[in-house]
N, C-alpha and C. Protein backbone atom coordinates (compact mmCIF):
# COMPACT_ATOMS: atom_id res chain seq x y z
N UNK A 1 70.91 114.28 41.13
CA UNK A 1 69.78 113.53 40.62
C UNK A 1 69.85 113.37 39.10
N UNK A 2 70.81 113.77 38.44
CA UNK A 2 71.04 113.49 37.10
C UNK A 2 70.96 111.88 36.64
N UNK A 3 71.81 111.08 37.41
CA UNK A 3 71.73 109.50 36.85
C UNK A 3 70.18 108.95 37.73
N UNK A 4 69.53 109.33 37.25
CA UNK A 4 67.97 108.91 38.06
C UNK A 4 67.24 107.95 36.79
N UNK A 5 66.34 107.57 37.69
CA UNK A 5 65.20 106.00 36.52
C UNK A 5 64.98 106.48 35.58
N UNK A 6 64.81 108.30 35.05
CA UNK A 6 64.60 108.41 33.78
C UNK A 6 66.03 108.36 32.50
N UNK A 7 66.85 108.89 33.19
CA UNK A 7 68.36 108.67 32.72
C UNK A 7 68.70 107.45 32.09
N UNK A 8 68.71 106.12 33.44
CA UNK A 8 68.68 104.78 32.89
C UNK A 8 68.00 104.18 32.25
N UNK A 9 66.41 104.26 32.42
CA UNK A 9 65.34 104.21 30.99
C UNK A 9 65.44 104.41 29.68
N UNK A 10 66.01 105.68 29.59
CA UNK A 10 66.33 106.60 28.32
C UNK A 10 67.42 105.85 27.79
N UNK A 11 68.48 104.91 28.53
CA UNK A 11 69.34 104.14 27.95
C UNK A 11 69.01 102.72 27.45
N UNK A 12 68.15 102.22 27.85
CA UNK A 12 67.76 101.32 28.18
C UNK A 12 66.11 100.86 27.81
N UNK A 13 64.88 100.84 28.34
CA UNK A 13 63.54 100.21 27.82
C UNK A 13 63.03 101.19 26.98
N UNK A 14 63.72 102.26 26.46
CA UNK A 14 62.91 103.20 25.58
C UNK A 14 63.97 102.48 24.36
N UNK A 15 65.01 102.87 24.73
CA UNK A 15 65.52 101.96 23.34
C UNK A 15 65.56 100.88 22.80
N UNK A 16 65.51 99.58 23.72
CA UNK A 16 64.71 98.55 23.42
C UNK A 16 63.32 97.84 24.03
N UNK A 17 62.27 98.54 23.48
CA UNK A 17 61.38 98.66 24.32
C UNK A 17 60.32 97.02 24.06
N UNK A 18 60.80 96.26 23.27
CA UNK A 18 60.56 94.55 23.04
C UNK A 18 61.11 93.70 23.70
N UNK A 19 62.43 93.95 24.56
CA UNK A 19 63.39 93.64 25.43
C UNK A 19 62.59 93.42 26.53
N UNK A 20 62.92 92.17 27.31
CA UNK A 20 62.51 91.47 29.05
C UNK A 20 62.88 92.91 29.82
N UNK A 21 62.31 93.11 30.58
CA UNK A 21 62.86 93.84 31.88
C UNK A 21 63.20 93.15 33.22
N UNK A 22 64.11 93.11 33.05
CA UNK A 22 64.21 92.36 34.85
C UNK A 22 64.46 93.65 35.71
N UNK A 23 63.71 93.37 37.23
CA UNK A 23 64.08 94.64 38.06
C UNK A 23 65.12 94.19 39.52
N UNK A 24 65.35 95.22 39.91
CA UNK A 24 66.12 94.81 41.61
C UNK A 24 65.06 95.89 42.19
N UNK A 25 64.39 95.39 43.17
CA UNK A 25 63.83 96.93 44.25
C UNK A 25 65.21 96.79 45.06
N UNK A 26 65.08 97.96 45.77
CA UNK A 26 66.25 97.67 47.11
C UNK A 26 65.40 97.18 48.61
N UNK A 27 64.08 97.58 48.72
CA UNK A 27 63.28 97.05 49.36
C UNK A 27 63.30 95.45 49.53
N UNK A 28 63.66 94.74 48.39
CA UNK A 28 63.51 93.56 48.31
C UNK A 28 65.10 93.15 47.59
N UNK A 29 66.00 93.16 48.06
CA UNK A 29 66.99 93.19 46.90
C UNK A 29 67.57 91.92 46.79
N UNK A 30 67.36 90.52 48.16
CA UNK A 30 67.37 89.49 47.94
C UNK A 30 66.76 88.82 47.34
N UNK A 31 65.29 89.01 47.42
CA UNK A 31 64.37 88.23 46.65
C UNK A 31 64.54 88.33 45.23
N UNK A 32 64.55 89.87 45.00
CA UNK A 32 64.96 90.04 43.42
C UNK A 32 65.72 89.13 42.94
N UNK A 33 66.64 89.40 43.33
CA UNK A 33 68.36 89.48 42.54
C UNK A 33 67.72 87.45 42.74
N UNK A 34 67.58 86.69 43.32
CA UNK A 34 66.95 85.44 43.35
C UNK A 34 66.46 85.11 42.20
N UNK A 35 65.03 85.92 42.26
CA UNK A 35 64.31 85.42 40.84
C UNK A 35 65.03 86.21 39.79
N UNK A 36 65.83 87.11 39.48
CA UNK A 36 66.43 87.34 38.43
C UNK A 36 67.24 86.29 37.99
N UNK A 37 67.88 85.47 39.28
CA UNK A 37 68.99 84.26 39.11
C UNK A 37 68.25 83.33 38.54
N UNK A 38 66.86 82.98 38.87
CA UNK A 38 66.25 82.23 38.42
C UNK A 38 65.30 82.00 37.15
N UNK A 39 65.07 83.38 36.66
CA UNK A 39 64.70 84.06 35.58
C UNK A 39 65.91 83.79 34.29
N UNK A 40 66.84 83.73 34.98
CA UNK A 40 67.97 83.29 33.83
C UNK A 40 68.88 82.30 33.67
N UNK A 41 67.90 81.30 34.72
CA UNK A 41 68.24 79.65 34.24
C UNK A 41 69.09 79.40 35.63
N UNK A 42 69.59 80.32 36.60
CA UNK A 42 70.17 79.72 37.64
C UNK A 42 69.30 79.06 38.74
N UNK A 43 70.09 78.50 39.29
CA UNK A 43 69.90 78.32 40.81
C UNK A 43 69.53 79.36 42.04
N UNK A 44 67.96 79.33 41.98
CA UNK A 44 67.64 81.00 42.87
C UNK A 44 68.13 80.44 44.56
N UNK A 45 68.63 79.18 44.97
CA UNK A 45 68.65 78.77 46.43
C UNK A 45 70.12 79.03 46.99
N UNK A 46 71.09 78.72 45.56
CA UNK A 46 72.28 79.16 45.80
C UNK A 46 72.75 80.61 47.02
N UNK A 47 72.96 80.04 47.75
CA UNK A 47 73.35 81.25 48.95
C UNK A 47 74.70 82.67 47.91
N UNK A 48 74.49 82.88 46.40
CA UNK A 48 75.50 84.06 46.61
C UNK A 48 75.24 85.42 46.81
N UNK A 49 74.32 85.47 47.59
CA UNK A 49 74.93 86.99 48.52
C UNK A 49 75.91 86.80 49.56
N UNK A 50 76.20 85.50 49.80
CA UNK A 50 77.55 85.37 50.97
C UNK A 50 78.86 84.80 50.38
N UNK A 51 78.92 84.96 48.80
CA UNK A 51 80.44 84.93 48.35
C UNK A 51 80.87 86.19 47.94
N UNK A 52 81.97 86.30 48.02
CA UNK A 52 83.14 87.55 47.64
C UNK A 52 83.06 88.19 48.41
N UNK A 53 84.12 89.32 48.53
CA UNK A 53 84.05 90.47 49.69
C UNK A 53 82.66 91.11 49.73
N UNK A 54 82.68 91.68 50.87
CA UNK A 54 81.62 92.64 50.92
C UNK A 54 82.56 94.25 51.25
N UNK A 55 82.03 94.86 50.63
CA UNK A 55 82.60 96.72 50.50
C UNK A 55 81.48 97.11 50.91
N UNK A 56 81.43 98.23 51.92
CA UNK A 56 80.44 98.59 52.64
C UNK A 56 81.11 99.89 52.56
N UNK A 57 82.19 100.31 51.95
CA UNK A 57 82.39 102.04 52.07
C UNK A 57 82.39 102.82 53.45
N UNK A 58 82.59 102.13 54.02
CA UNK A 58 82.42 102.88 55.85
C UNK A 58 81.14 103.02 56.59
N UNK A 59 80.08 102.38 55.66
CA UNK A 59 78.57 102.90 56.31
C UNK A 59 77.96 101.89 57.40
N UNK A 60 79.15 100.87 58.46
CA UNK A 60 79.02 100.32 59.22
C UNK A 60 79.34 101.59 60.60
N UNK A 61 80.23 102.56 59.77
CA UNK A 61 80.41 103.55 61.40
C UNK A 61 79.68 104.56 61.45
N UNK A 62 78.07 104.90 60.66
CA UNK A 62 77.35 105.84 60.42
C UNK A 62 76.30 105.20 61.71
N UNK A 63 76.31 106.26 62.48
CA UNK A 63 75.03 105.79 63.77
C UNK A 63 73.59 106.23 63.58
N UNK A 64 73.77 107.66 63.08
CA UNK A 64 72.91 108.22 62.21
C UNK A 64 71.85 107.91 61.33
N UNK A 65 70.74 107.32 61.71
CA UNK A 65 69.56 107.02 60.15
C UNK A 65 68.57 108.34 60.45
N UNK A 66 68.63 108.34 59.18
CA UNK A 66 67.72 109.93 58.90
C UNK A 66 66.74 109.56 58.72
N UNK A 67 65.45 110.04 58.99
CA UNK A 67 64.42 110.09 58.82
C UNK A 67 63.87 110.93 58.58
N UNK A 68 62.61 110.76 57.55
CA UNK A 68 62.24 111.89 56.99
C UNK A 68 60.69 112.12 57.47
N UNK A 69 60.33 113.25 57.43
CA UNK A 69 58.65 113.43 58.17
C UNK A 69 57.41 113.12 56.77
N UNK A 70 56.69 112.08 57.30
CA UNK A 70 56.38 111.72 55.82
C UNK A 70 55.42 112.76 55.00
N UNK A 71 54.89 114.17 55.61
CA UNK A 71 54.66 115.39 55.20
C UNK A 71 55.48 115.87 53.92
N UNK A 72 56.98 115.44 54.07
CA UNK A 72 57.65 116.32 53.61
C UNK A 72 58.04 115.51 52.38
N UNK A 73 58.13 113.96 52.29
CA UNK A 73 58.28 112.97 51.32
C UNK A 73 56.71 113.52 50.82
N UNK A 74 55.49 113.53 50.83
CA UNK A 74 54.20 113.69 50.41
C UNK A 74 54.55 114.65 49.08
N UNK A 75 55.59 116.02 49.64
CA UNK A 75 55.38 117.04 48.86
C UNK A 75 56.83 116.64 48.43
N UNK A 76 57.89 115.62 48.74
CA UNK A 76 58.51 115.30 47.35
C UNK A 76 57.91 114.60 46.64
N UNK A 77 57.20 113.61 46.62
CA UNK A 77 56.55 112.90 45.53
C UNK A 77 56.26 113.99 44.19
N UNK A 78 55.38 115.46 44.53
CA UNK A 78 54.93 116.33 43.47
C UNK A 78 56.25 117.00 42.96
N UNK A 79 57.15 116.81 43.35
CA UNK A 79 58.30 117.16 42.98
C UNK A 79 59.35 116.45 41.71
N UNK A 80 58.78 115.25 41.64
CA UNK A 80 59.59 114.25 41.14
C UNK A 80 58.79 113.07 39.74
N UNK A 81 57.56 113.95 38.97
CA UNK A 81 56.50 113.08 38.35
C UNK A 81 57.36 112.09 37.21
N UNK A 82 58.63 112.39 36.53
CA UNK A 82 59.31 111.93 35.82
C UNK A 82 59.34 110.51 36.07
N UNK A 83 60.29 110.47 37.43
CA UNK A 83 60.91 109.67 38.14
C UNK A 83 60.06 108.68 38.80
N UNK A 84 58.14 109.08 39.06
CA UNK A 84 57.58 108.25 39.48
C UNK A 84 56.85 107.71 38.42
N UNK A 85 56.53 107.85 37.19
CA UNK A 85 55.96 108.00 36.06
C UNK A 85 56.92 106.41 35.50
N UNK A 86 58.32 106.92 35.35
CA UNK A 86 59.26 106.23 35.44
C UNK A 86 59.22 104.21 36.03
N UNK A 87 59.20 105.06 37.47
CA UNK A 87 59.41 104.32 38.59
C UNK A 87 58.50 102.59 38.16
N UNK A 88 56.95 103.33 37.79
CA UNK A 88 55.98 102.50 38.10
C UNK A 88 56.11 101.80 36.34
N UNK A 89 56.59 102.85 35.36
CA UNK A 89 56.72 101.52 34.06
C UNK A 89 57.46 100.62 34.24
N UNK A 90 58.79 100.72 34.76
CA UNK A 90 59.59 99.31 35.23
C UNK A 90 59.19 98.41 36.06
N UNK A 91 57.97 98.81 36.91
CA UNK A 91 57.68 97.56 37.45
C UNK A 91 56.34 97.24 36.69
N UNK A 92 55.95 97.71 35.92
CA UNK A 92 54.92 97.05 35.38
C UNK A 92 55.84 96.33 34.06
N UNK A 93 56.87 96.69 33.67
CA UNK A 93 57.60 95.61 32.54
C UNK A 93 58.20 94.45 33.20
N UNK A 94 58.53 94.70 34.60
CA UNK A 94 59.33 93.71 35.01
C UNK A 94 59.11 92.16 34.83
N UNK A 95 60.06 91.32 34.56
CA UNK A 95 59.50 90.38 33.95
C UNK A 95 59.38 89.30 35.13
N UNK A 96 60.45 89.60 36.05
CA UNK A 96 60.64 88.37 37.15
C UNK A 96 60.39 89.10 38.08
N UNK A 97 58.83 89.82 38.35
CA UNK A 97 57.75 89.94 39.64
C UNK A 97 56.75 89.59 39.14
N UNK A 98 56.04 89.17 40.16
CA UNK A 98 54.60 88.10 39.97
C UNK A 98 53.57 89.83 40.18
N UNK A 99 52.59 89.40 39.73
CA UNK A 99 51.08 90.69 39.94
C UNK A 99 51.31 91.17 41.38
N UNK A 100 51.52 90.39 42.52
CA UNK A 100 51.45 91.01 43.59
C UNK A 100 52.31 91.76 43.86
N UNK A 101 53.65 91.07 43.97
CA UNK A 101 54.62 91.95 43.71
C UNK A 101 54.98 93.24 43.29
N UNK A 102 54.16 93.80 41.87
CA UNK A 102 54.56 94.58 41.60
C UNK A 102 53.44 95.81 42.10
N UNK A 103 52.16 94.82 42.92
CA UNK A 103 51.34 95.87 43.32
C UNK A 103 51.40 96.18 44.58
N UNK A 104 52.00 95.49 45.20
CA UNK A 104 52.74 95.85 46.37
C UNK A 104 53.36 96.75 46.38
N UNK A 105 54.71 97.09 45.56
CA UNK A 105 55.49 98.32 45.02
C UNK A 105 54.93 99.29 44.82
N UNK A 106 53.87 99.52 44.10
CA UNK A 106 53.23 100.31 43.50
C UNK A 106 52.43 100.63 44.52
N UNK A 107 51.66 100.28 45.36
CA UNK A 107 50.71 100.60 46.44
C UNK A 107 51.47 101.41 47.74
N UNK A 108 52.84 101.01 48.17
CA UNK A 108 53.76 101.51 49.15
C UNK A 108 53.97 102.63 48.29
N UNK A 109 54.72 102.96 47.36
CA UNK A 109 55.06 104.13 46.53
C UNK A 109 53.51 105.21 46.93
N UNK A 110 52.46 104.60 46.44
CA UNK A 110 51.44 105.30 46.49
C UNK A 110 51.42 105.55 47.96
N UNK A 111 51.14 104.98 48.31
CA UNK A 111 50.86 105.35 50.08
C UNK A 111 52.03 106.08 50.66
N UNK A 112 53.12 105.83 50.63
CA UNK A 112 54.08 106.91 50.75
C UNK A 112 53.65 108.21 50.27
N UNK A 113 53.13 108.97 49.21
CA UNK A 113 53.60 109.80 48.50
C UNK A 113 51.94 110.30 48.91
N UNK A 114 50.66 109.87 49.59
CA UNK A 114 49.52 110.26 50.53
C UNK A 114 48.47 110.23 49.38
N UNK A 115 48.66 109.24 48.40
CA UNK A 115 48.04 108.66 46.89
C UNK A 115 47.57 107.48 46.63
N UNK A 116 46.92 107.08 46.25
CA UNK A 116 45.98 105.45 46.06
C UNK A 116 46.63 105.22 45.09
N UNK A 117 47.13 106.25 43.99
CA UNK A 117 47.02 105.58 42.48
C UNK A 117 47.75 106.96 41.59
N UNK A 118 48.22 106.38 40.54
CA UNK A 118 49.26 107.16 39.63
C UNK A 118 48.30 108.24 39.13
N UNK A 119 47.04 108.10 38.99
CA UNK A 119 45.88 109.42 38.53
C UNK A 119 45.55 109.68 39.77
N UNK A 120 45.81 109.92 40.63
CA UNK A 120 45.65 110.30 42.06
C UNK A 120 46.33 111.50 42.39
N UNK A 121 47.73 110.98 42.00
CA UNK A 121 48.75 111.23 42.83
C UNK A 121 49.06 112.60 41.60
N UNK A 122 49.03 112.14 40.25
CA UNK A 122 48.73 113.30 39.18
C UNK A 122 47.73 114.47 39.36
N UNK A 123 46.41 114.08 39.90
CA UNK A 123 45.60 114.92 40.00
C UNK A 123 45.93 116.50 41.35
N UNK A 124 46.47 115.43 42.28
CA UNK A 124 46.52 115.98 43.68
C UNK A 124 48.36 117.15 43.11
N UNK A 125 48.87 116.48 42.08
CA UNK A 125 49.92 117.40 42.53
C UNK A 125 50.29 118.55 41.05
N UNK A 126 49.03 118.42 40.64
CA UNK A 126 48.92 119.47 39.28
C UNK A 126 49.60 118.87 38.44
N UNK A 127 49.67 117.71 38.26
CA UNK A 127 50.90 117.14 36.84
C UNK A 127 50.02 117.69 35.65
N UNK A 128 51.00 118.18 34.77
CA UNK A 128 50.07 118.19 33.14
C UNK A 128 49.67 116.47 33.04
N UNK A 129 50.92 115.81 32.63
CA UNK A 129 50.80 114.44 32.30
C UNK A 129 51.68 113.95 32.22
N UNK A 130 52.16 112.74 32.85
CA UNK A 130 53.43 112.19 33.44
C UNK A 130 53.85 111.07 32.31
C-alpha cells in the first residue's frame, strides 16, 4: 500500500495545487478516459479502447472473484482515513466530472464504508482529522 492516492497526490495536486485535475475511476474507466479525451480537445466517440494490443497478464484464467463481506470493508474504511480523505479531494478537483458524477462517487464510497458523509464516516471511526 505504499504507492496509494496519498503517495500520488503528494507528487502531484499538492505540488501543483492551481493545476486541472483530470480523474479515471475504474468504476467508470470508459466514460472517464472519454471525457478526459474530450477535456483535451479530442474526439470522446473515437472507439480507442479497441486499438493496440490488449495485455491482460493472465487474469482471463483466474475463475476466482473474491468477495469481500461488506462488515469487513465497513471496518476497512476506519482503517484507511488518509486514503479516503485523499480519495474524495480528487474527485472534488476533478475537472472532467460533472456534480453528479462526482456525487455519485462519493455517495457509493460512503455507503460502502456504512457512512452518509466524510464527517460521518470521521466521527463513527475516531479520526482526529483527516
Amino acid at each position: 500500500m505504499y504507492y496509494n492516492y496519498q503517495y500520488y497526490a503528494n507528487r502531484t495536486i499538492t505540488q501543483y495545487p492551481n493545476r486541472k485535475t483530470l480523474v479515471v475511476r475504474q468504476e467508470s474507466l470508459w466514460d472517464d478516459l472519454r471525457s478526459v479525451e474530450s477535456y483535451l480537445g479530442g474526439d470522446p466517440h473515437h472507439p480507442f479502447e479497441t486499438q493496440g494490443p490488449t495485455i491482460t497478464h493472465g487474469s482471463e484464467r483466474f475463475r476466482y472473484r473474491a468477495r469481500l463481506d461488506p462488515m469487513l470493508v465497513v471496518q476497512l474504511c476506519c482503517a484507511i482515513p488518509k486514503e479516503i480523505s485523499t480519495y474524495t479531494l480528487l474527485l472534488k478537483k476533478a475537472s472532467n466530472l460533472g456534480i453528479e458524477q462526482k456525487a455519485s462517487s462519493l455517495k457509493a464510497l460512503f455507503h460502502g464504508c456504512g457512512s452518509s458523509s466524510l464527517k460521518d464516516l470521521t466521527t463513527r471511526c475516531g479520526w482526529d482529522t483527516v
